[in-house]
Structures are given as C-alpha cells and as structure tokens.
C-alpha atoms as a PDB file:
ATOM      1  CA  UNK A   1     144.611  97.779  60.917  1.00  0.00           C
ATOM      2  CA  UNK A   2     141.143  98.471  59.720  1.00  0.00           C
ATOM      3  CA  UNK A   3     140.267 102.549  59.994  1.00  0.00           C
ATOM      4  CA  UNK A   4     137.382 104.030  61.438  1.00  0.00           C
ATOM      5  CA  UNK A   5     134.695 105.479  58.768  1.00  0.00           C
ATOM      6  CA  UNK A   6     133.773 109.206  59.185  1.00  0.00           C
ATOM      7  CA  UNK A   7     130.744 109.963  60.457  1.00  0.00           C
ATOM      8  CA  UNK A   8     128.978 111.852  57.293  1.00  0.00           C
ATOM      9  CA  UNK A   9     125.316 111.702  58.286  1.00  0.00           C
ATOM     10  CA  UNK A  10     123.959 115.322  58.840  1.00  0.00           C
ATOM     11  CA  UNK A  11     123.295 116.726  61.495  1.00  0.00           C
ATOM     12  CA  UNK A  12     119.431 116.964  62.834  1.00  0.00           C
ATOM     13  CA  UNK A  13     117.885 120.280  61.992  1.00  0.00           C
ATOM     14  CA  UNK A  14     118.302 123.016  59.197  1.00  0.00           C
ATOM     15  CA  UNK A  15     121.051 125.532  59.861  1.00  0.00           C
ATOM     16  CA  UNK A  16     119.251 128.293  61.300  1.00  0.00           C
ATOM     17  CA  UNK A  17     117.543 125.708  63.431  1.00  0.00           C
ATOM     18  CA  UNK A  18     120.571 125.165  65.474  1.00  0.00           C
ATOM     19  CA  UNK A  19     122.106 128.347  65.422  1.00  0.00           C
ATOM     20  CA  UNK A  20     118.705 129.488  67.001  1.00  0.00           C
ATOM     21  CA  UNK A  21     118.846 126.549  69.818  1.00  0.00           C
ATOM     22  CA  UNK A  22     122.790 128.013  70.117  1.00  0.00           C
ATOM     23  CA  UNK A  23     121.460 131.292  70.773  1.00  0.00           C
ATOM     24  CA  UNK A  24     119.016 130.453  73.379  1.00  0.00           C
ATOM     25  CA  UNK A  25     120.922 128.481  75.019  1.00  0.00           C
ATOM     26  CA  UNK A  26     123.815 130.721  75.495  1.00  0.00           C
ATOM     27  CA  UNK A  27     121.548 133.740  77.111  1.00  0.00           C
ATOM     28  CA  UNK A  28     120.188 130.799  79.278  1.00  0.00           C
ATOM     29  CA  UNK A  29     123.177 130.005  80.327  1.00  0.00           C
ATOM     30  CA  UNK A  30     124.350 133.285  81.050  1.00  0.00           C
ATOM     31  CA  UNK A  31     121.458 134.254  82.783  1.00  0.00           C
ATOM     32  CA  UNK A  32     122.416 132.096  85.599  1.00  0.00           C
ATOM     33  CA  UNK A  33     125.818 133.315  85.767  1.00  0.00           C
ATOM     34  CA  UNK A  34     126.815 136.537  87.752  1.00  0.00           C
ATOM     35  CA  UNK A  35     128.111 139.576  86.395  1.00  0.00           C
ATOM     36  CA  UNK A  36     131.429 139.463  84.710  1.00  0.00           C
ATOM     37  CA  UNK A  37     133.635 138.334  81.328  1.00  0.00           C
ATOM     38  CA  UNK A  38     131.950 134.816  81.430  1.00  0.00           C
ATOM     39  CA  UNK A  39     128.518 136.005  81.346  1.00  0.00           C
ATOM     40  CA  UNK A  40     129.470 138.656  79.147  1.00  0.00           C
ATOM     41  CA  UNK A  41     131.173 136.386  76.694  1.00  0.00           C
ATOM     42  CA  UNK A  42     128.353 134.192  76.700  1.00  0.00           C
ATOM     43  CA  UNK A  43     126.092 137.461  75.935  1.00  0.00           C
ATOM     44  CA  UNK A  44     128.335 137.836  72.980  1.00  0.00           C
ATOM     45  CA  UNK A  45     128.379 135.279  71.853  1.00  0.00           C
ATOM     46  CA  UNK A  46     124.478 134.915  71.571  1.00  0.00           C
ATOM     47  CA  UNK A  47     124.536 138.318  69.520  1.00  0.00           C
ATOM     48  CA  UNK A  48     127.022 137.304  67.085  1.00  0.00           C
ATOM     49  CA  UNK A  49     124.848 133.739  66.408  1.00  0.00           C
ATOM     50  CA  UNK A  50     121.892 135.862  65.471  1.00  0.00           C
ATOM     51  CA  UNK A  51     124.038 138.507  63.210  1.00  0.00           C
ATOM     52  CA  UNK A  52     125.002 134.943  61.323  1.00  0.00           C
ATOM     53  CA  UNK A  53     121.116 134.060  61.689  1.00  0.00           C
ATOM     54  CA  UNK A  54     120.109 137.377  59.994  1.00  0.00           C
ATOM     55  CA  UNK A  55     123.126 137.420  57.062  1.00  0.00           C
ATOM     56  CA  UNK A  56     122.022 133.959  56.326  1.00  0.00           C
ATOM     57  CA  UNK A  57     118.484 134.551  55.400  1.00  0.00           C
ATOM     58  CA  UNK A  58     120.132 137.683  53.321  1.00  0.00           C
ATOM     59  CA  UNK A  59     122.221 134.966  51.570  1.00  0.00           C
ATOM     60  CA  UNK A  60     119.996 131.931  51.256  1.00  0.00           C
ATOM     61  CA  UNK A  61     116.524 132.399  49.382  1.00  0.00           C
ATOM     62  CA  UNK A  62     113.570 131.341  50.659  1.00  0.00           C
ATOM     63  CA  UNK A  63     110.479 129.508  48.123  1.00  0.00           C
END
C-alpha cells in the first residue's frame, strides 16, 4: 500500500489577500439572502475577517 503525499504547496495569494476575497465574498453572499440568522451570520462573519485583517497588519511589519 503506497500512501498519498500531502499536498504542501501554498496556497495562491498572501494572507490578507484571501482573507480580503473571504470578506467580500461573504457580504456578497449575504446580500442576496433575506433577512434573518443566515444573512446575519454571514454579516458576521465578514466583520470578524476584517478584525483578523486589521490585528494582522498590527502584528506583521510592513518594509
């Protein structure tokens, strides 16, 4: 039985490059929904992405 090698290629994009596209995409996404806890969750979840977005440029220094 031969095993399967791990994927350990990177993903495309920095880090704050894809929590950004996250971010977008979730208020897209609940855009199109009516109100209620899915939309609302999706809301959510948006803000807390861009919190991480904004402690991460705290944390990592820029040249």
């Amino acid at each position: 039985m031969s095993k399967k090698k791990r994927n350990r290629g990177r993903p495309p994009g920095s880090f704050e490059d894809r929590l950004g596209k996250f971010a977008e995409d979730a208020r897209i996404a609940a855009r199109k929904l009516p109100p209620g806890r899915e939309r609302d969750a999706l809301m959510k979840k948006a803000r807390q992405t861009e919190t991480v977005m904004e402690v991460s440029e705290w944390l990592v220094p820029r040249k």
